[in-house]
Protein backbone atom coordinates (compact mmCIF):
# COMPACT_ATOMS: atom_id res chain seq x y z
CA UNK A 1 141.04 68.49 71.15
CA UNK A 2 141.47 66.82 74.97
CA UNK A 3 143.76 68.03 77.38
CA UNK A 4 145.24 65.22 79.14
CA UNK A 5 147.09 65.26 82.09
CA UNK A 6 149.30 63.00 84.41
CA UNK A 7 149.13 63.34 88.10
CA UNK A 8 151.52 62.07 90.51
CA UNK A 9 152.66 61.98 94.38
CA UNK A 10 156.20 60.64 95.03
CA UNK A 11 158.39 60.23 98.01
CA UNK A 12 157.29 60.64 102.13
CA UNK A 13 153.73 61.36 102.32
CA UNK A 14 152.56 64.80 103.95
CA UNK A 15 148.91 66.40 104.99
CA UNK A 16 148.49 68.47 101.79
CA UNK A 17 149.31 66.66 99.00
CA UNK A 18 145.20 66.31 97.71
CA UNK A 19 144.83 69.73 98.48
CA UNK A 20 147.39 70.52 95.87
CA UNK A 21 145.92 67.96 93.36
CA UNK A 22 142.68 69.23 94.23
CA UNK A 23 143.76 72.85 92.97
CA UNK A 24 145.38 71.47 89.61
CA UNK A 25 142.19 69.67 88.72
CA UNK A 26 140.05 72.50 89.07
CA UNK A 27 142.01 75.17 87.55
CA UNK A 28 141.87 73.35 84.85
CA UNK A 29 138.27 71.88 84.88
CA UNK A 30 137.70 75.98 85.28
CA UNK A 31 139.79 77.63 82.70
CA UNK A 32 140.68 75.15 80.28
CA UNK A 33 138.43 75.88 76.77
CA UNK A 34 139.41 72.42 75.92
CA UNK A 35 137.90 69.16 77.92
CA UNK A 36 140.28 67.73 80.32
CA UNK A 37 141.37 64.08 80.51
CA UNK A 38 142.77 62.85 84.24
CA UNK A 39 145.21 59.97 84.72
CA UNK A 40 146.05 59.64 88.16
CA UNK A 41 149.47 57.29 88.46
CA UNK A 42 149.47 54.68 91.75
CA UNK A 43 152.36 55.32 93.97
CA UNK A 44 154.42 57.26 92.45
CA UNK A 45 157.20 57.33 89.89
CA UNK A 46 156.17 53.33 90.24
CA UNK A 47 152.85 53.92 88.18
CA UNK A 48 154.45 56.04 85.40
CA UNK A 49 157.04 53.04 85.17
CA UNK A 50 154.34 50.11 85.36
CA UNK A 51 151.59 51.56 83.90
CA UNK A 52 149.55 51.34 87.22
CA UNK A 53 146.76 54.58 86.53
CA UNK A 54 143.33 55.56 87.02
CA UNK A 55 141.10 57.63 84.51
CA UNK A 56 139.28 60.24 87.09
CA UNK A 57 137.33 62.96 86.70
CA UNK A 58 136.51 65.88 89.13
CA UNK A 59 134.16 63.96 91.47
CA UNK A 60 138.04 62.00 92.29
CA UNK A 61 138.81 65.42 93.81
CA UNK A 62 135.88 66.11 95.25
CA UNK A 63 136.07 66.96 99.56
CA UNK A 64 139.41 66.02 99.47
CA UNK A 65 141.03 69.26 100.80
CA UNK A 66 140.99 68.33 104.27
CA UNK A 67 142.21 64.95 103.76
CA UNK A 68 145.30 64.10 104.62
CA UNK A 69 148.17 61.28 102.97
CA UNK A 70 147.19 60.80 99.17
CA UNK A 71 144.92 59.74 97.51
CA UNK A 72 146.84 58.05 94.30
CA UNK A 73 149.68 56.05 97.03
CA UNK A 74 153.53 56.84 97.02
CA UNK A 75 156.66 55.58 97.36
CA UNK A 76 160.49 56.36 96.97
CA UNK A 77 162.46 55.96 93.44
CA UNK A 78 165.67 57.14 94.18
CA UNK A 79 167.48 59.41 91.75
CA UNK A 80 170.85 57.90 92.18
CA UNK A 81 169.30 54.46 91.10
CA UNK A 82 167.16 56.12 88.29
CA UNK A 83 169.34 54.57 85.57
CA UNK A 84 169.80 50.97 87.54
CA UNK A 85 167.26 48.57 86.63
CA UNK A 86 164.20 47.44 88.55
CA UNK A 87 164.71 43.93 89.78
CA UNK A 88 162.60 42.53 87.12
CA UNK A 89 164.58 44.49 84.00
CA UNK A 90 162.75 47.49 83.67
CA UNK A 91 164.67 50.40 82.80
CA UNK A 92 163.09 53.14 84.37
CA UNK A 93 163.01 56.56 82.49
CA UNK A 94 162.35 54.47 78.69
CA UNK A 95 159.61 53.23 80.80
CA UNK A 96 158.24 56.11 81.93
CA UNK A 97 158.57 58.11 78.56
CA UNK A 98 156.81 55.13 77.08
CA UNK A 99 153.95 55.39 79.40
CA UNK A 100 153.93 59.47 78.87
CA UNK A 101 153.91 59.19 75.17
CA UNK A 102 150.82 56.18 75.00
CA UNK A 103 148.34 58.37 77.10
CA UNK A 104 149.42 61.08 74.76
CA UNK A 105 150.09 63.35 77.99
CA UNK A 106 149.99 66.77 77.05
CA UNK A 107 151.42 67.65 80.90
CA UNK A 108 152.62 65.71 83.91
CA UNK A 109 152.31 67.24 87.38
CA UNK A 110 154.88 65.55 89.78
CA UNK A 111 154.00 66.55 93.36
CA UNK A 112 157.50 65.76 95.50
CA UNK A 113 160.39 66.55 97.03
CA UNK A 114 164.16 66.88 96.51
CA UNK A 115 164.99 63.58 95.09
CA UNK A 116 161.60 63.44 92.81
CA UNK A 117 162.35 67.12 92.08
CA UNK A 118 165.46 65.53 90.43
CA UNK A 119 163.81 62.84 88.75
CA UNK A 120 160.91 65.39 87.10
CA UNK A 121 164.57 67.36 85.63
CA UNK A 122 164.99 64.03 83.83
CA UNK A 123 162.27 63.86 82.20
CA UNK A 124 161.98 67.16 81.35
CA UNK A 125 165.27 66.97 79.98
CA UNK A 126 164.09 63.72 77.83
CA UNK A 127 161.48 66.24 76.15
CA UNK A 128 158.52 65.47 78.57
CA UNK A 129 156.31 68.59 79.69
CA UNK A 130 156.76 68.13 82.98
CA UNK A 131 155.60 70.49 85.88
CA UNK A 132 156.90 70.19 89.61
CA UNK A 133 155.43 71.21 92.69
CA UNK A 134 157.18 71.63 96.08
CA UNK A 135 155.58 68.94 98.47
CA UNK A 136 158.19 68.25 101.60
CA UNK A 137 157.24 68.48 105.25
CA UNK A 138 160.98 69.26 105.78
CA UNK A 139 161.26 72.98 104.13
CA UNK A 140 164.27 72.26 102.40
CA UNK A 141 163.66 72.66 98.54
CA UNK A 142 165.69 75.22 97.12
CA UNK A 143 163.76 77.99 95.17
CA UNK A 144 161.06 78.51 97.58
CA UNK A 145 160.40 79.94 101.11
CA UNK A 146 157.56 77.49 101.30
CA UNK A 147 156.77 73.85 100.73
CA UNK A 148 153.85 72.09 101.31
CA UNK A 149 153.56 70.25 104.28
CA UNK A 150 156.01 71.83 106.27
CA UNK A 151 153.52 74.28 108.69
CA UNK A 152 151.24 71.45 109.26
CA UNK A 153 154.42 68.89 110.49
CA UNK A 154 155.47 72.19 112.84
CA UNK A 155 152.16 72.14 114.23
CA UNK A 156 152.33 68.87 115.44
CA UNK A 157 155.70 69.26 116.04
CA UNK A 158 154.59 72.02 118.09
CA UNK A 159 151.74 70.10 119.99
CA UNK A 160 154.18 67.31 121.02
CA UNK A 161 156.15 69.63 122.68
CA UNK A 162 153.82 71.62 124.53
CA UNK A 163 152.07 68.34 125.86
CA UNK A 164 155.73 67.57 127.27
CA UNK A 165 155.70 70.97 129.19
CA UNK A 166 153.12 69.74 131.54
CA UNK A 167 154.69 66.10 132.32
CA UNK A 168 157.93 67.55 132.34
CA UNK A 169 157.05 70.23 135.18
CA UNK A 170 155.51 67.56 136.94
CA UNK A 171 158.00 65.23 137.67
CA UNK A 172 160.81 67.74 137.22
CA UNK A 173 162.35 65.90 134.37
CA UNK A 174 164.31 66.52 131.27
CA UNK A 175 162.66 65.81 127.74
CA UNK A 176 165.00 65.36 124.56
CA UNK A 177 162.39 65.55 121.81
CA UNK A 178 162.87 63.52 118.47
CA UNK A 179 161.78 65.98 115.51
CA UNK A 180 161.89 65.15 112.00
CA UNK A 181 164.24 66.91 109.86
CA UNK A 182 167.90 64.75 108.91
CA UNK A 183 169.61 67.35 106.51
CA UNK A 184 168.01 70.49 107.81
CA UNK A 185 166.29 71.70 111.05
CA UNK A 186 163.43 73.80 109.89
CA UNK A 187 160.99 71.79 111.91
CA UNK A 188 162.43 71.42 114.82
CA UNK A 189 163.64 75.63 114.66
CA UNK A 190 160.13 76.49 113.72
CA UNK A 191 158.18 74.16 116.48
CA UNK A 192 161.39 74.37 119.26
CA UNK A 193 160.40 78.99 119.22
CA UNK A 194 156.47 78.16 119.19
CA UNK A 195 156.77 75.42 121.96
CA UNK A 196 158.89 77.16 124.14
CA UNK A 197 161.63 74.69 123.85
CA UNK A 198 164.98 75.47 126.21
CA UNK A 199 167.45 73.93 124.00
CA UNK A 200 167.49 73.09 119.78
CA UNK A 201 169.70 71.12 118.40
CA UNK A 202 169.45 70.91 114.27
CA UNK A 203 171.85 69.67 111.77
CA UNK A 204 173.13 73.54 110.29
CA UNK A 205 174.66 74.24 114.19
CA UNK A 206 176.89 71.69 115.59
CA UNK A 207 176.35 71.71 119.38
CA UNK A 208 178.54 70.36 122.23
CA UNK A 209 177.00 68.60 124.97
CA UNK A 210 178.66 70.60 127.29
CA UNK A 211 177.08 73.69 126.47
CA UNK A 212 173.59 71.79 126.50
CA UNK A 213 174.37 70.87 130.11
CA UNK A 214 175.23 74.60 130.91
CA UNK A 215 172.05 75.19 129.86
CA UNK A 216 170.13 72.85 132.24
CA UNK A 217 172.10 73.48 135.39
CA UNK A 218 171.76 77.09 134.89
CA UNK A 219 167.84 76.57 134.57
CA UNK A 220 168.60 74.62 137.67
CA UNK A 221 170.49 77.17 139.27
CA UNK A 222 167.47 79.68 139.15
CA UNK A 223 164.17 77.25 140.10
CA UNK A 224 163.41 76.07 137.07
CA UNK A 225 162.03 71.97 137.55
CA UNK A 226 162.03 70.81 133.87
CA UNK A 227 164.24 71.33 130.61
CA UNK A 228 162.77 70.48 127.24
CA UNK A 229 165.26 70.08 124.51
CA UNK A 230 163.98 69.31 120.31
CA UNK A 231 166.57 67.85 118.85
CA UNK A 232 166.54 67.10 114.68
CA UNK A 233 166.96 63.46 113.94
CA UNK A 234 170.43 65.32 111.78
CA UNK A 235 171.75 66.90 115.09
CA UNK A 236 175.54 66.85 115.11
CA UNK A 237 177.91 67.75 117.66
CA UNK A 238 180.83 69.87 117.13
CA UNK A 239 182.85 66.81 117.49
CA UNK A 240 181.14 64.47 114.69
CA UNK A 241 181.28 67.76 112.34
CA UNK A 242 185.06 67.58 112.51
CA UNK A 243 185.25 64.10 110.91
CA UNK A 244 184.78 63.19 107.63
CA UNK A 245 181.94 62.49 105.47
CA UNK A 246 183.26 58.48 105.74
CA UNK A 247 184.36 58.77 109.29
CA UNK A 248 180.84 60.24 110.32
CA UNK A 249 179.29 57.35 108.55
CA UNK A 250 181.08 54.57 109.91
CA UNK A 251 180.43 56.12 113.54
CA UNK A 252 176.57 56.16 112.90
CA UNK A 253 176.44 52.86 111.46
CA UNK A 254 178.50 51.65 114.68
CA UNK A 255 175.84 53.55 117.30
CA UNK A 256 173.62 51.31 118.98
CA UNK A 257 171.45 53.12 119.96
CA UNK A 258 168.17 53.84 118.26
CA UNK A 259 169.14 57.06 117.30
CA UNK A 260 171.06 60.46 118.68
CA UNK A 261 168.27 61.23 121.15
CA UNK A 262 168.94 58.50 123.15
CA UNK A 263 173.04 59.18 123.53
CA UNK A 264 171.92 62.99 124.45
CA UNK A 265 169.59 61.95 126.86
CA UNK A 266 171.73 59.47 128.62
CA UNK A 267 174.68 62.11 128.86
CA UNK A 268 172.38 64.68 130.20
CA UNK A 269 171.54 62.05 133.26
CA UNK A 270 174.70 61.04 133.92
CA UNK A 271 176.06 64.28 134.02
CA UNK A 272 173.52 66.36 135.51
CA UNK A 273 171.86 63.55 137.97
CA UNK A 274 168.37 64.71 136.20
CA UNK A 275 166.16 61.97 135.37
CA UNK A 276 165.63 62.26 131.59
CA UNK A 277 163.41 60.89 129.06
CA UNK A 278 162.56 60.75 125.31
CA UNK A 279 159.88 61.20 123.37
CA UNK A 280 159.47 60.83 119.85
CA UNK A 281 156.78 62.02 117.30
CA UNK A 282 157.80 60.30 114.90
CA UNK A 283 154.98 59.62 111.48
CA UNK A 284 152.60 61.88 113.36
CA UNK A 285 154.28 64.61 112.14
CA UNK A 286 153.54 63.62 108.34
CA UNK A 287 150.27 62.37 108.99
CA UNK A 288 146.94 64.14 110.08
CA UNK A 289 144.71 66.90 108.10
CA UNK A 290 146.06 69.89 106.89
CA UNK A 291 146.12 73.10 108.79
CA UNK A 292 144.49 76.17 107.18
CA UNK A 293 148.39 77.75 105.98
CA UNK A 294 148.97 74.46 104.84
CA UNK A 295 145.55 74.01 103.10
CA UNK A 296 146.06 77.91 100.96
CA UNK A 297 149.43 77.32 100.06
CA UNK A 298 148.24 73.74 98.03
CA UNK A 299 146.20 75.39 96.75
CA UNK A 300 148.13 78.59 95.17
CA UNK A 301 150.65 75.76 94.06
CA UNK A 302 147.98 73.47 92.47
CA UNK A 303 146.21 76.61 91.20
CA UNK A 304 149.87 77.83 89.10
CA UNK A 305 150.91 74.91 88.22
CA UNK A 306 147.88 74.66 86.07
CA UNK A 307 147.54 78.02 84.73
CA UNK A 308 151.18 77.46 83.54
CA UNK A 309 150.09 73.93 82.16
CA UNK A 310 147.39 76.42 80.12
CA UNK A 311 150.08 78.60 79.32
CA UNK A 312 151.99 76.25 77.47
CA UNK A 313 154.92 76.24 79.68
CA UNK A 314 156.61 73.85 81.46
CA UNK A 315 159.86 72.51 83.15
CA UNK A 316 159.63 74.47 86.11
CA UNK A 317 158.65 74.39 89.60
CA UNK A 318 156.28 76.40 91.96
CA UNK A 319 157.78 78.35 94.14
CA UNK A 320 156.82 81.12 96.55
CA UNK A 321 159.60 83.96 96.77
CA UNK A 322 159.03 87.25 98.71
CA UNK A 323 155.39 85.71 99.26
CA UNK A 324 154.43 86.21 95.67
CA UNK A 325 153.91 82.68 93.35
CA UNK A 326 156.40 81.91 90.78
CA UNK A 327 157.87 79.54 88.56
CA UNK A 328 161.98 78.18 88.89
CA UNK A 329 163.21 76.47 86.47
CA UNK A 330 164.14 72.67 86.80
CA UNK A 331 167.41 72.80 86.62
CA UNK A 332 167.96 75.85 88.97
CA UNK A 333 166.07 73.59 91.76
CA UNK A 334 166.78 70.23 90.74
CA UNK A 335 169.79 68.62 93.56
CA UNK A 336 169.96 71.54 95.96
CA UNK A 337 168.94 72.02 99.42
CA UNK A 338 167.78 74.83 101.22
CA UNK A 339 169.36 75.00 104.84
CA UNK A 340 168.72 76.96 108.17
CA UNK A 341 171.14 79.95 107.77
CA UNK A 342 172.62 80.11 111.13
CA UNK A 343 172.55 83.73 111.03
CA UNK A 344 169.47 83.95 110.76
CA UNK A 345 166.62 86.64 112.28
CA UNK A 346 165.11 83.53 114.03
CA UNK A 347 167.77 81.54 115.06
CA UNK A 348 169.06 85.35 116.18
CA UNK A 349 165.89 86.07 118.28
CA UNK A 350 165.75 82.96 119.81
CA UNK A 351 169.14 82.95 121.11
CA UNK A 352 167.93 86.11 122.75
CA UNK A 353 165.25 84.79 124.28
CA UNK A 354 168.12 82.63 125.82
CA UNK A 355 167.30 79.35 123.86
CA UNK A 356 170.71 77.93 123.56
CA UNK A 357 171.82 75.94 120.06
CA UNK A 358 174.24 73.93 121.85
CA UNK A 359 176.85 76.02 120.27
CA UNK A 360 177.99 78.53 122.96
C-alpha cells in the first residue's frame, strides 16, 4: 500500500506557506508505516481543475523553511463562481473530483484562506478527504487565534512604520500609512501598538475625521513635530458606516482617488495646515522570509494536519485555540470571519496609551 497525497496553495501568497508544506511532508515521510506518494498541484485550485501537478519527493521540501511565496504557484478561484464555468467549459468541482479520484488521493491538503477554506468544504462535502490549513496574512479565519502569515506581514507592517518615525520627525510631517487588511484590521492593530503609531484606523471602528484631527492638533498643542496614522485599506468613517451595503459601494466605485489614504491625508492638510504624506507598503507585507513565530506555527499546522491525515480523519481545519493545536470542523469554519472585537484588551490598552481609533 502507497499513501498518496495532494498538496495545494490557493489564494494571496504569504511568507510561510513552504514552511507549512514542509511540515506535512515530513510528518509523514516520518511516521507514516506506509511509503508516501507526493503530488504537488500548480497554482492552486487551477491544478486540481487542469491537471497541472508534479510527482515530488522529500528533496522538493528540502531548505525550504525560510523561503518565502510558494513553491507549487497560486492563484484565486472564487467560491461564489465555483459552480460557473471556466471560460473554456470546464466545470470546476467534477473537474477537480475527477483529478482527486485518478491519482487515487488518499488525502488533499489545501493550504488557504477564507474563500479556499470554502471551496475545501465543497469538496469535502462531495466525499473527498480533504484537510485545511489556515494560511492568511490577514488573521481573519474563524476557528483559530492564529493563521499563518499574519506575524510575519505585522513585522513588516511594523518596520514600515518605524522607518516613517524618523522622516516624519524630520520634516515635521504627518504620515497616513496604507496597511493591508480590507475586512478586518488585525494588521494594522497589531503593527499600529508595536510601531508606536498615534492614530489607527481599521474597518471594525468607524472613525470620524474630526476626531483624527483632534488628535493631531492636540499632539500639536504639546510639542510634538510629527503624527503617524496606519490606516487599514477597510477603514470606514462613521459616516460611510451609516449607508448601505449598495450605497457604500456605489460611493467607492465613484472615489477617485487611489484609495482612502489619500482622501484622509488630504483632509488632514487642509484642515490642520500640516504638510502630509502617504506611504504605502503595499506586497511587501506578503512577501519576504518568514519570521521565527511565523516559521513554528507552519510548522505545528503542517505537523497536525498530517498526523490527522495518519489518523484517518479528515474534513477539518487546523486551528490553534487557547494556544493548544486542534482540529474545527469544515463546516464550523467554512464562510466566517474573525473580526477585531472592539472591546478588546488591546484595542483597550492602546486607547490608554492615548492612541485614538478615530472614534472619540
Amino acid at each position: 500500500m502507497t499513501l498518496r497525497i495532494g498538496l495545494l496553495t490557493s489564494g494571496g501568497d504569504c511568507q510561510a506557506l513552504n514552511a507549512t508544506m514542509r511540515g506535512i511532508v515530513k510528518t509523514l515521510i516520518n511516521k507514516s508505516s506506509e511509503p508516501v506518494e507526493i503530488y504537488g498541484f500548480e497554482d492552486g485550485y487551477q491544478g486540481i481543475i487542469y491537471r497541472r501537478y508534479r510527482k515530488m519527493d522529500a528533496h522538493d521540501f528540502s531548505g525550504i523553511l525560510t523561503r518565502g511565496g510558494t513553491i507549487l504557484g497560486t492563484s484565486r478561484t472564487p467560491f461564489k463562481r465555483i459552480d460557473t464555468p471556466e471560460a473554456d467549459g470546464v466545470e470546476k468541482v467534477p473537474a477537480m473530483k475527477q483529478t482527486y479520484h485518478d491519482l487515487n488521493l488518499d488525502c488533499l491538503f489545501m493550504l488557504g484562506g477564507n474563500g479556499s477554506t470554502k471551496t475545501a468544504n465543497r469538496l469535502s462535502q462531495e466525499g473527498l478527504n480533504v484537510i485545511a490549513l489556515p494560511k492568511t496574512i490577514d488573521n481573519d479565519t474563524w476557528g483559530t487565534e492564529m493563521t499563518f502569515g499574519f506575524t510575519s506581514a505585522v513585522e513588516i507592517a511594523t518596520k514600515c512604520i518605524d522607518d516613517i518615525h524618523t522622516t516624519a520627525s524630520s520634516h515635521g510631517r504627518v504620515f497616513v500609512i496604507e496597511i493591508m487588511g480590507h475586512k478586518v484590521g488585525w494588521i494594522p492593530l497589531y503593527a499600529g501598538v508595536a510601531g508606536g503609531a498615534d492614530v489607527i484606523l481599521i474597518p471594525e471602528i468607524p472613525y470620524s475625521m474630526d476626531n483624527v484631527i483632534k488628535t493631531i492638533e492636540k499632539r500639536m498643542e504639546t510639542g510634538s513635530r510629527f503624527t503617524i496614522i496606519a490606516v487599514a485599506e477597510g477603514a470606514i468613517s462613521k459616516e460611510d458606516a451609516a449607508l448601505s451595503k449598495k450605497e457604500y459601494k456605489k460611493k467607492v466605485a465613484a472615489r477617485t482617488s487611489p484609495s482612502i489614504v489619500y482622501d484622509i491625508a488630504k483632509e488632514i492638510e487642509s484642515k490642520t495646515g500640516r504638510e502630509t504624506r502617504v506611504a504605502i507598503p503595499g506586497h511587501t507585507q506578503r512577501g519576504g522570509i518568514p519570521d521565527a513565530q511565523d516559521r513554528i506555527f507552519a510548522t505545528q499546522c503542517g505537523v497536525e494536519a498530517a498526523l490527522g491525515c495518519l489518523e484517518g480523519e479528515f474534513g477539518f481545519m487546523v486551528a490553534q485555540r487557547d494556544r493548544h493545536m486542534c482540529r474545527v470542523p469544515l463546516e464550523d469554519v467554512a464562510g466566517k470571519l474573525k473580526y477585531v472585537d472592539p472591546e478588546s484588551d488591546l484595542v483597550r490598552e492602546a486607547k490608554a496609551l492615548g492612541i485614538s481609533f478615530g472614534d472619540e
